[in-house]
Protein backbone atom coordinates (compact mmCIF):
# COMPACT_ATOMS: atom_id res chain seq x y z
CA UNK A 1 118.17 85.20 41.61
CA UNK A 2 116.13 82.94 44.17
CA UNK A 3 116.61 83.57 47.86
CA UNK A 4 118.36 80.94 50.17
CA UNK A 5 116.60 82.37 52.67
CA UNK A 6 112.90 82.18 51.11
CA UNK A 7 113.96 78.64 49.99
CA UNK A 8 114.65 77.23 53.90
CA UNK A 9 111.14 78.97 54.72
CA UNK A 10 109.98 76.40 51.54
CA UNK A 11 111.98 73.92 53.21
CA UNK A 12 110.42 74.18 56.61
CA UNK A 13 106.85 74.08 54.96
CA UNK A 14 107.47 70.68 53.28
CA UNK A 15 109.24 69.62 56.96
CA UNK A 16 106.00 70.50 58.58
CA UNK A 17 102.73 70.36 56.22
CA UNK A 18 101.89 73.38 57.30
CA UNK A 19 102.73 77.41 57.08
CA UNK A 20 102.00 77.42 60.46
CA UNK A 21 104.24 74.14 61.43
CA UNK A 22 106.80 76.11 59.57
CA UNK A 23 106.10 79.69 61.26
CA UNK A 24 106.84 77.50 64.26
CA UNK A 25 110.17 75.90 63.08
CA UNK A 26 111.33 79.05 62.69
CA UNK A 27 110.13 80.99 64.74
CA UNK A 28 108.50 83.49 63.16
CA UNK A 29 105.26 84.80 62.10
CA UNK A 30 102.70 82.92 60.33
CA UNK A 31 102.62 86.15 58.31
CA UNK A 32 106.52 86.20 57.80
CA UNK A 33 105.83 82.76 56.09
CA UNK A 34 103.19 83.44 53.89
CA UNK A 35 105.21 86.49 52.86
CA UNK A 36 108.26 84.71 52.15
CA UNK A 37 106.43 82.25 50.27
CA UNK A 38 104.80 84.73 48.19
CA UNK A 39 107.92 86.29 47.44
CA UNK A 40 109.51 82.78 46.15
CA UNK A 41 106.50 82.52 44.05
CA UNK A 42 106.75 85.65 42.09
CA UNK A 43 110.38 84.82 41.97
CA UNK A 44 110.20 81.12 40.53
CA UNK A 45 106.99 82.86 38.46
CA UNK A 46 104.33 79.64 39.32
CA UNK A 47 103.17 78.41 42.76
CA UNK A 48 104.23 75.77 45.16
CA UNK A 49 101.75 75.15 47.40
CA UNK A 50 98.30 74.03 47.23
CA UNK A 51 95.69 73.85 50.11
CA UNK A 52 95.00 70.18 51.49
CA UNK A 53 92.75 70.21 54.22
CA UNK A 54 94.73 72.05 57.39
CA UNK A 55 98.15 72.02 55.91
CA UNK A 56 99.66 72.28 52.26
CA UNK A 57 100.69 70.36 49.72
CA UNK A 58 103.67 71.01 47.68
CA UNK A 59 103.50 71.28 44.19
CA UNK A 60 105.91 69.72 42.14
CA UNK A 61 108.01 72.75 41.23
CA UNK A 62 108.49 73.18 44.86
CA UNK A 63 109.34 69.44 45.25
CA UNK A 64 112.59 70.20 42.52
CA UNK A 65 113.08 73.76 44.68
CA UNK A 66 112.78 71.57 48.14
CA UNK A 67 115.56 68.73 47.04
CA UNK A 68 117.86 71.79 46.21
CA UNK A 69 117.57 73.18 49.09
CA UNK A 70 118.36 70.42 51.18
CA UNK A 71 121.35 69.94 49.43
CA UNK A 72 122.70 73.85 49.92
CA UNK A 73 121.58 73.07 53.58
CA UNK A 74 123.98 70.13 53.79
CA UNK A 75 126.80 72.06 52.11
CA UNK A 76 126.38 75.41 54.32
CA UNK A 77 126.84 72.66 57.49
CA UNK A 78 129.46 71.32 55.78
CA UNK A 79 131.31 74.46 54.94
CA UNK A 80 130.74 75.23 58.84
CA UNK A 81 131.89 72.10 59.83
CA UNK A 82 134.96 72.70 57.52
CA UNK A 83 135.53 76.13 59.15
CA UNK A 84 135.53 75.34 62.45
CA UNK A 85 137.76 72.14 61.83
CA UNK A 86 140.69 74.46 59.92
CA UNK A 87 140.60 76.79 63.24
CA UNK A 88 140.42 73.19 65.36
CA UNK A 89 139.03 75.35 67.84
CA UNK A 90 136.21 73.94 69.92
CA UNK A 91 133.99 77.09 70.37
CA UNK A 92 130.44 78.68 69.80
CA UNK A 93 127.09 77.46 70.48
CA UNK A 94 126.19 74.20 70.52
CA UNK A 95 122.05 72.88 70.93
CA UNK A 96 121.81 69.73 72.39
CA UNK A 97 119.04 67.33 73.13
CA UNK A 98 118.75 64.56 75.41
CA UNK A 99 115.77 62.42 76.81
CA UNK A 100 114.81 62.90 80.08
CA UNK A 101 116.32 59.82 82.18
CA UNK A 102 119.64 60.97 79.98
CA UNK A 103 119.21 64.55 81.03
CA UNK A 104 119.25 63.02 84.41
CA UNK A 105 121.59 60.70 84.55
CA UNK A 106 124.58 61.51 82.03
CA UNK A 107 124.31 65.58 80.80
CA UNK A 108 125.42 66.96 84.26
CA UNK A 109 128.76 65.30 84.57
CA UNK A 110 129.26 65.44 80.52
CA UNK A 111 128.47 69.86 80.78
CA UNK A 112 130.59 70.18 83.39
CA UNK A 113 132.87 68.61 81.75
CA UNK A 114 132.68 70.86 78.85
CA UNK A 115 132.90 73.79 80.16
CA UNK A 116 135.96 73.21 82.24
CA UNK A 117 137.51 72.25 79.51
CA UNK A 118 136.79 74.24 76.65
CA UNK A 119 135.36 77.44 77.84
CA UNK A 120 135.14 79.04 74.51
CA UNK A 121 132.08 77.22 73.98
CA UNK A 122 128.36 77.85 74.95
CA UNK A 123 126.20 74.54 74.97
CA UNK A 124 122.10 74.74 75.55
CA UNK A 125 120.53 71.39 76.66
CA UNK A 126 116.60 70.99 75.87
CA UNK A 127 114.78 67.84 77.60
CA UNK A 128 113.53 66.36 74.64
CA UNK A 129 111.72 62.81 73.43
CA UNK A 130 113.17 61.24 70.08
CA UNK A 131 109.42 62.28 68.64
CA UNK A 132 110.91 65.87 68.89
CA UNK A 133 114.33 65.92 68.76
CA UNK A 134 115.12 63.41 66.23
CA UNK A 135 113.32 65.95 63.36
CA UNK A 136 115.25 68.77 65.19
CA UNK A 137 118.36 67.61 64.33
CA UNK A 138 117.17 66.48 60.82
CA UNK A 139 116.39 69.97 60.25
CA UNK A 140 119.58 71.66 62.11
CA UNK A 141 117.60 72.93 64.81
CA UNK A 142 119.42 70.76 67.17
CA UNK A 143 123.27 69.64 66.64
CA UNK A 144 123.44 66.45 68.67
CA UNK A 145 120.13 64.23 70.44
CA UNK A 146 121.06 61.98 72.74
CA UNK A 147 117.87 58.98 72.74
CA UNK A 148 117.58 55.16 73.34
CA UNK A 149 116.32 52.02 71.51
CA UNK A 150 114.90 49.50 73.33
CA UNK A 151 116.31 45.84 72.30
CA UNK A 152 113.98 44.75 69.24
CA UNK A 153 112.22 48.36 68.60
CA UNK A 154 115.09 50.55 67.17
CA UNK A 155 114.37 54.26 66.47
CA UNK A 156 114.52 55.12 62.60
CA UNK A 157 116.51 57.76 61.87
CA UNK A 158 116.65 60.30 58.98
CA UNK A 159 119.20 60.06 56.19
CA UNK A 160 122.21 61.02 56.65
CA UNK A 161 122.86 61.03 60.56
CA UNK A 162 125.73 59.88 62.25
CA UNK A 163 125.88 57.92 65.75
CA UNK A 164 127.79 56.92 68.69
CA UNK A 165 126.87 54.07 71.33
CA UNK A 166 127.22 55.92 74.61
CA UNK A 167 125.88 52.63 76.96
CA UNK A 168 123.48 50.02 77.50
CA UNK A 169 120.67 50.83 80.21
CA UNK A 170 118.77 48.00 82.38
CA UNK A 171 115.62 48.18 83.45
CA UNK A 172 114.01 47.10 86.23
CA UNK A 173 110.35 45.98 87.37
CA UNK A 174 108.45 48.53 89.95
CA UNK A 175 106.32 46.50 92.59
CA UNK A 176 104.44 47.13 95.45
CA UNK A 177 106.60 45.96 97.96
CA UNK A 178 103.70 43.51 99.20
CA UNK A 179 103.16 42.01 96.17
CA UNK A 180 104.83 38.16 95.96
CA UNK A 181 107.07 38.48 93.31
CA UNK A 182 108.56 41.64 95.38
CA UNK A 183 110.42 38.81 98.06
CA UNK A 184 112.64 37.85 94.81
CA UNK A 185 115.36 39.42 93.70
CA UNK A 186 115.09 38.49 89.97
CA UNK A 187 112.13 37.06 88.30
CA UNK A 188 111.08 35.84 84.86
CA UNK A 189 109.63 37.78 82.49
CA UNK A 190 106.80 35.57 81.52
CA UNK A 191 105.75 36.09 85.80
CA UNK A 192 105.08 39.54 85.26
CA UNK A 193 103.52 39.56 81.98
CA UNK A 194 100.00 39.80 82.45
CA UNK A 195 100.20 42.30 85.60
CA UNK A 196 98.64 45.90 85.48
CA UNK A 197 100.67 48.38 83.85
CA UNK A 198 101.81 52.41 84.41
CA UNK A 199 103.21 52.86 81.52
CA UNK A 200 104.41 56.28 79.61
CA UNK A 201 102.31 58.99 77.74
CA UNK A 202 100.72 56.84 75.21
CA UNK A 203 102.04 56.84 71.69
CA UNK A 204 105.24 57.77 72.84
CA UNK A 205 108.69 55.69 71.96
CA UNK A 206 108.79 53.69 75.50
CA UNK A 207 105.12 53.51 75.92
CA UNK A 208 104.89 51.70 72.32
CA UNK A 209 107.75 49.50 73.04
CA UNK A 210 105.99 48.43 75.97
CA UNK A 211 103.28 47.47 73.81
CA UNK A 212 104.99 45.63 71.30
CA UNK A 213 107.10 43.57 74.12
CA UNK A 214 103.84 42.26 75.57
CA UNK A 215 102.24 41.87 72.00
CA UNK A 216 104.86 39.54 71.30
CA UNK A 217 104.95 37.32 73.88
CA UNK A 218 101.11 36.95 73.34
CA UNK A 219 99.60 39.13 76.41
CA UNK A 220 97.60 42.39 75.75
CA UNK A 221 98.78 45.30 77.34
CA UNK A 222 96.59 46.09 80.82
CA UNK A 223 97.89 49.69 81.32
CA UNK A 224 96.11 50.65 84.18
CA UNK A 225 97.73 54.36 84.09
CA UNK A 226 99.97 56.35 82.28
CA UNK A 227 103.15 58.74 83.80
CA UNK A 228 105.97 60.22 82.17
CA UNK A 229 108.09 60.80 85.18
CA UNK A 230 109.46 57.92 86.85
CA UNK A 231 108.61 59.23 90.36
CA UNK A 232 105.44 59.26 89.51
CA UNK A 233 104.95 56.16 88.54
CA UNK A 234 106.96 54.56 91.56
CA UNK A 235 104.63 56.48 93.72
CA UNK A 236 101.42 54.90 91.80
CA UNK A 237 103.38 51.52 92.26
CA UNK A 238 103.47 51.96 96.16
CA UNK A 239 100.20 52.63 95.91
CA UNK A 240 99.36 49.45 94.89
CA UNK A 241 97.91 51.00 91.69
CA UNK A 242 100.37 48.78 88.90
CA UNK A 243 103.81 47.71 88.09
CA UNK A 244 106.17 49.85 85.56
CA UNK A 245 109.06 49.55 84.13
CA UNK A 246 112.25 51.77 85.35
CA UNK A 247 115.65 51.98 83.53
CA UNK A 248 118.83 52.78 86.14
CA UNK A 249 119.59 55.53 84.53
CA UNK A 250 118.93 58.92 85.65
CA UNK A 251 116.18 56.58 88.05
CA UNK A 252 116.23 59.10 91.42
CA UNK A 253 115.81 57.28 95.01
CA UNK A 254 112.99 54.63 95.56
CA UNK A 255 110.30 55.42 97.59
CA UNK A 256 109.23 53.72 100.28
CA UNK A 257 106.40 50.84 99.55
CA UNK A 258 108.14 49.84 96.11
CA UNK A 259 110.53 47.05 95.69
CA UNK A 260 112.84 47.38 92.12
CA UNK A 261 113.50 43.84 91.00
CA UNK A 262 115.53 42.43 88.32
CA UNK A 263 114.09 40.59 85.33
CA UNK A 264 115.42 37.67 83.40
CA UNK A 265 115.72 38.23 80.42
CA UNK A 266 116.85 41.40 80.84
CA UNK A 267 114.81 44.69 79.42
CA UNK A 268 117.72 46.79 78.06
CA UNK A 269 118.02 49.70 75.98
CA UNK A 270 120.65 51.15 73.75
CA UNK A 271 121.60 55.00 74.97
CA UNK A 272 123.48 56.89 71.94
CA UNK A 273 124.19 60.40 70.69
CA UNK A 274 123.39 61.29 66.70
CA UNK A 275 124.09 64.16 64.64
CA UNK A 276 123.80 65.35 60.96
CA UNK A 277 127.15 63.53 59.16
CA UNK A 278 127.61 67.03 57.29
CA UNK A 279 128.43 68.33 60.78
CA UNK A 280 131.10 65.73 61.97
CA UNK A 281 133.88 67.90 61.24
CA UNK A 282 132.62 70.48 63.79
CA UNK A 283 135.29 70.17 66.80
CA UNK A 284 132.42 71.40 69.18
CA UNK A 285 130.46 68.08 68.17
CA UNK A 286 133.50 65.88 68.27
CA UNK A 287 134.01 67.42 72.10
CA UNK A 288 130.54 66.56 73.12
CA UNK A 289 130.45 63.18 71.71
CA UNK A 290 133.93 62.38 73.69
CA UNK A 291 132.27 64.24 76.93
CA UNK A 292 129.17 61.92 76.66
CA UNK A 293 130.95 58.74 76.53
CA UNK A 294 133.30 59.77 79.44
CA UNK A 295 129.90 60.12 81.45
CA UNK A 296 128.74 57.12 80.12
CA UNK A 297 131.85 55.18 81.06
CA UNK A 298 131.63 57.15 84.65
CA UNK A 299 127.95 55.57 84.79
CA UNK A 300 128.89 51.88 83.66
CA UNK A 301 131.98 51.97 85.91
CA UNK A 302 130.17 52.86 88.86
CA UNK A 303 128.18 49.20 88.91
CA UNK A 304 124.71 50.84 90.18
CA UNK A 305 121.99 53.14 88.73
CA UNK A 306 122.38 56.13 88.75
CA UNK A 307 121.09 59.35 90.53
């Protein structure tokens, strides 16, 4: 009889490429993973994975063993989704995700929330970006991730998720506060264009965005520096060292020598929660998704950006 268990280890290994990849996944040993694997091998009686540079390549018995296992996957979340819905109690442990301006500027208020009201159940937030979370949740190391799509560059999914539009967020252009554009209180987006750039890590969701939203107004990029938090890059802006872009939420005060100013049309971004579909039954998921958009509607109602 195969092993479920050996089978996710397979699983993980065609997730990652690699037995290490997968070792990380799940957080084990790269031994444990060769081990594993060499167990399945003997079991199915011919092997599944053949070297390919640094990582593996599946062979196509494990390709067949793979697509079964992500269906028993799906049905063990289902059956636990199932479970938990027939005691309609909202309990145990629930990983969530969140990027960081969401972490900010929403997860407080929606954890509080949480667990004043349902006690019985333990929830673990991880600062995440989508690059990260959005395969965590694919492969149920995460239950919900709550990431953004900027207007025009929306963030593919994997199969079988499930979403829920929390709000929109508006960002805002960063400028010294002696530049000229900095006396306005909105400007065009064609006047601010061609300016020098801090942008975010590069290759990452926003920091591509970025890119493409200059590409297609014909302007190429000048990113002058790169920063991840927006602190940082509001204190490169009062430097006089570039302009950035800053969403409201989760934005923290504005430092002294930068002047935030609004930008017609706007730069907006879509913030939403996701989760595997097989899990939507879970009353622990259906709790957070209803905390999330009570923070959201907390934010929206408020009329300014966040803190």
């Amino acid at each position: 009889m195969l092993s479920v268990e050996r089978m996710r280890v397979l699983h993980a290994i065609a997730l990652n490429g690699s037995l290490t990849g997968a070792a990380e996944e799940l957080r084990v040993t790269n031994s444990a993973v060769s081990q594993q694997l060499s167990k399945l091998e003997r079991e199915v009686g011919q092997p599944l994975v053949e070297r390919n540079g640094r990582g593996v390549r599946l062979t196509e018995a494990a390709e067949v063993l793979v697509e079964h296992t992500s269906r028993i996957l799906s049905m063990v979340r289902q059956a636990e989704a199932d479970l938990e819905a027939h005691r309609d109690a909202v309990i145990g442990h629930l990983r969530l995700s969140a990027i960081a301006t969401a972490a900010r500027g929403l997860l407080p208020q929606a954890l509080v929330a949480l667990r004043e009201n349902h006690p019985g159940l333990v929830v673990e937030l991880a600062e995440q970006e989508p690059d990260e979370s959005v395969p965590a949740v694919a492969r149920g190391e995460s239950d919900l991730a709550v990431v953004v799509d900027w207007i025009g560059a929306p963030l593919p999914l994997s199969k079988g998720m499930a979403r829920a539009p929390l709000m929109d967020d508006v960002a805002d252009i960063a400028l010294p506060a002696g530049h000229p554009l900095a006396r306005h209180d909105l400007v065009s987006l064609e006047d601010v264009l061609r300016l020098p750039w801090i942008s975010w890590t590069r290759g990452g969701t926003c920091d591509e965005w970025l890119h493409g939203m200059l590409r297609e107004r014909g302007v190429e990029p000048r990113i002058a520096h790169t920063a991840e938090e927006h602190q940082t890059k509001m204190a490169l802006v009062a430097a006089d060292l570039g302009a950035a872009v800053i969403p409201r939420l989760g934005r923290g005060p504005v430092p002294e020598g930068v002047r935030l100013v609004q930008v017609q049309p706007a730069l907006v971004r879509q913030v939403y929660v996701f989760w595997n579909a097989d899990a939507a039954r879970r009353p622990a998921i259906r709790a957070a998704v209803r905390a999330l958009r009570e923070a959201a509607q907390t934010v929206c109602t408020a009329g300014r950006p966040p803190v």
